[in-house]
Protein backbone atom coordinates (compact mmCIF):
# COMPACT_ATOMS: atom_id res chain seq x y z
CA UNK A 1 17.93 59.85 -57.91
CA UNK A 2 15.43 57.96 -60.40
CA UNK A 3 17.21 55.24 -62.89
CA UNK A 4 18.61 56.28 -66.25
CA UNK A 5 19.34 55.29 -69.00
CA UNK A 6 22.59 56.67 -69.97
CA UNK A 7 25.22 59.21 -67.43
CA UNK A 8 27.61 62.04 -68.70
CA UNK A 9 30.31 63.28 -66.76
CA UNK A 10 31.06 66.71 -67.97
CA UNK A 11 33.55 67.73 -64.48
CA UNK A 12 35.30 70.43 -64.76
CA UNK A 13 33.96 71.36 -68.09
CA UNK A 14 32.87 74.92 -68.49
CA UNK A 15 29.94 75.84 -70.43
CA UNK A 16 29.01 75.33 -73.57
CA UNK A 17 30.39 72.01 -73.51
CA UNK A 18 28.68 70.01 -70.73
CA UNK A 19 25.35 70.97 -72.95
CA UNK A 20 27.28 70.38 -76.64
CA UNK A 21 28.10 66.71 -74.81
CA UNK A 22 24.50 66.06 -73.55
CA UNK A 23 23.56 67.28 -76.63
CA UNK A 24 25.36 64.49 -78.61
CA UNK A 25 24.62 62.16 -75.96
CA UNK A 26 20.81 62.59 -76.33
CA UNK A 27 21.12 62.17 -80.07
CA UNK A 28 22.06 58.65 -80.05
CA UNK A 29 19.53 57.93 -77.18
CA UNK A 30 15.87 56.91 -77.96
CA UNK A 31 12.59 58.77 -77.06
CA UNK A 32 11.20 58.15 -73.58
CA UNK A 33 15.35 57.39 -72.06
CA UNK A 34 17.09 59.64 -69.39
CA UNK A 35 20.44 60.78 -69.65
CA UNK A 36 22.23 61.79 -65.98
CA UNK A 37 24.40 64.60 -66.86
CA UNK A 38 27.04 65.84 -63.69
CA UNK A 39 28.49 68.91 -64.22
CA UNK A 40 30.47 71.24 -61.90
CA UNK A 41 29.75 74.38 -63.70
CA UNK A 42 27.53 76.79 -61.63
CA UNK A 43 26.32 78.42 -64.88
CA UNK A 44 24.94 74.96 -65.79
CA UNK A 45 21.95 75.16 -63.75
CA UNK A 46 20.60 77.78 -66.21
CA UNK A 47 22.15 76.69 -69.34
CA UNK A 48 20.11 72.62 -68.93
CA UNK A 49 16.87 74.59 -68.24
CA UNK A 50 16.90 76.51 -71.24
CA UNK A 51 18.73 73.48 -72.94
CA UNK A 52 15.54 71.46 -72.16
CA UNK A 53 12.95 74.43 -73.48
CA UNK A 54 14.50 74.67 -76.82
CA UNK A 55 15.16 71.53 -77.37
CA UNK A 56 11.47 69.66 -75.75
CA UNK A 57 13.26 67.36 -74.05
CA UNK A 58 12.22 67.58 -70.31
CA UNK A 59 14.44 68.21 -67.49
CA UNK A 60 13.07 66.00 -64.55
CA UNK A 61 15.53 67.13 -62.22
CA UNK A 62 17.86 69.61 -60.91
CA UNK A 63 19.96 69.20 -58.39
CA UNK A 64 23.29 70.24 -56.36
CA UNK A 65 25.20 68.10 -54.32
CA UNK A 66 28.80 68.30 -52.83
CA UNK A 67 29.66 70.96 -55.70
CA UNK A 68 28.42 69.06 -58.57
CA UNK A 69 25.24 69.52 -60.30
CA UNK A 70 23.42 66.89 -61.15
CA UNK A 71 20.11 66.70 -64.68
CA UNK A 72 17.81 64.12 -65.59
CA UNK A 73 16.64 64.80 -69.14
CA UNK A 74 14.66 62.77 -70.68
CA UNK A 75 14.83 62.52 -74.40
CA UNK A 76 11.53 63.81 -75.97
C-alpha cells in the first residue's frame, strides 16, 4: 500500500455514504494528496471508479482484502 495523506474508515457503511464521506474528505485535502478510503461495501468497488471519473480525481488503487475494500484517490 503506497503512503497517504489522509485515511477514511467508512465500515459497515452502505453506499452512498462511504463516497458522500470521501467526498468531504477530499474537499478539505489539497491537489496532488491521497486519501485511503476502507470500505466494506461490495458495491463500492464500482461506485469509487465512477466516483473518480466524474469527479478527475484518480483512483490509484483498488483493492480487496479480508472483506474490506481498500482506494487510493488522489485529489486532482
Amino acid at each position: 500500500m503506497a503512503d497517504f495523506d489522509q485515511e477514511l474508515d467508512a465500515s459497515g457503511l452502505n453506499c452512498p455514504l462511504p463516497i458522500l464521506r470521501a467526498k468531504k474528505a477530499l474537499s478539505a485535502m489539497q491537489s496532488g494528496q491521497i486519501l485511503h478510503v476502507i470500505a466494506t461495501d461490495p458495491g463500492s468497488v464500482k461506485d469509487f471508479d465512477a466516483f473518480a471519473k466524474q469527479t478527475g480525481n484518480q483512483l490509484m488503487e483498488s483493492k480487496e482484502e479480508g472483506g474490506k475494500f481498500h482506494f487510493l484517490i488522489k485529489k486532482s
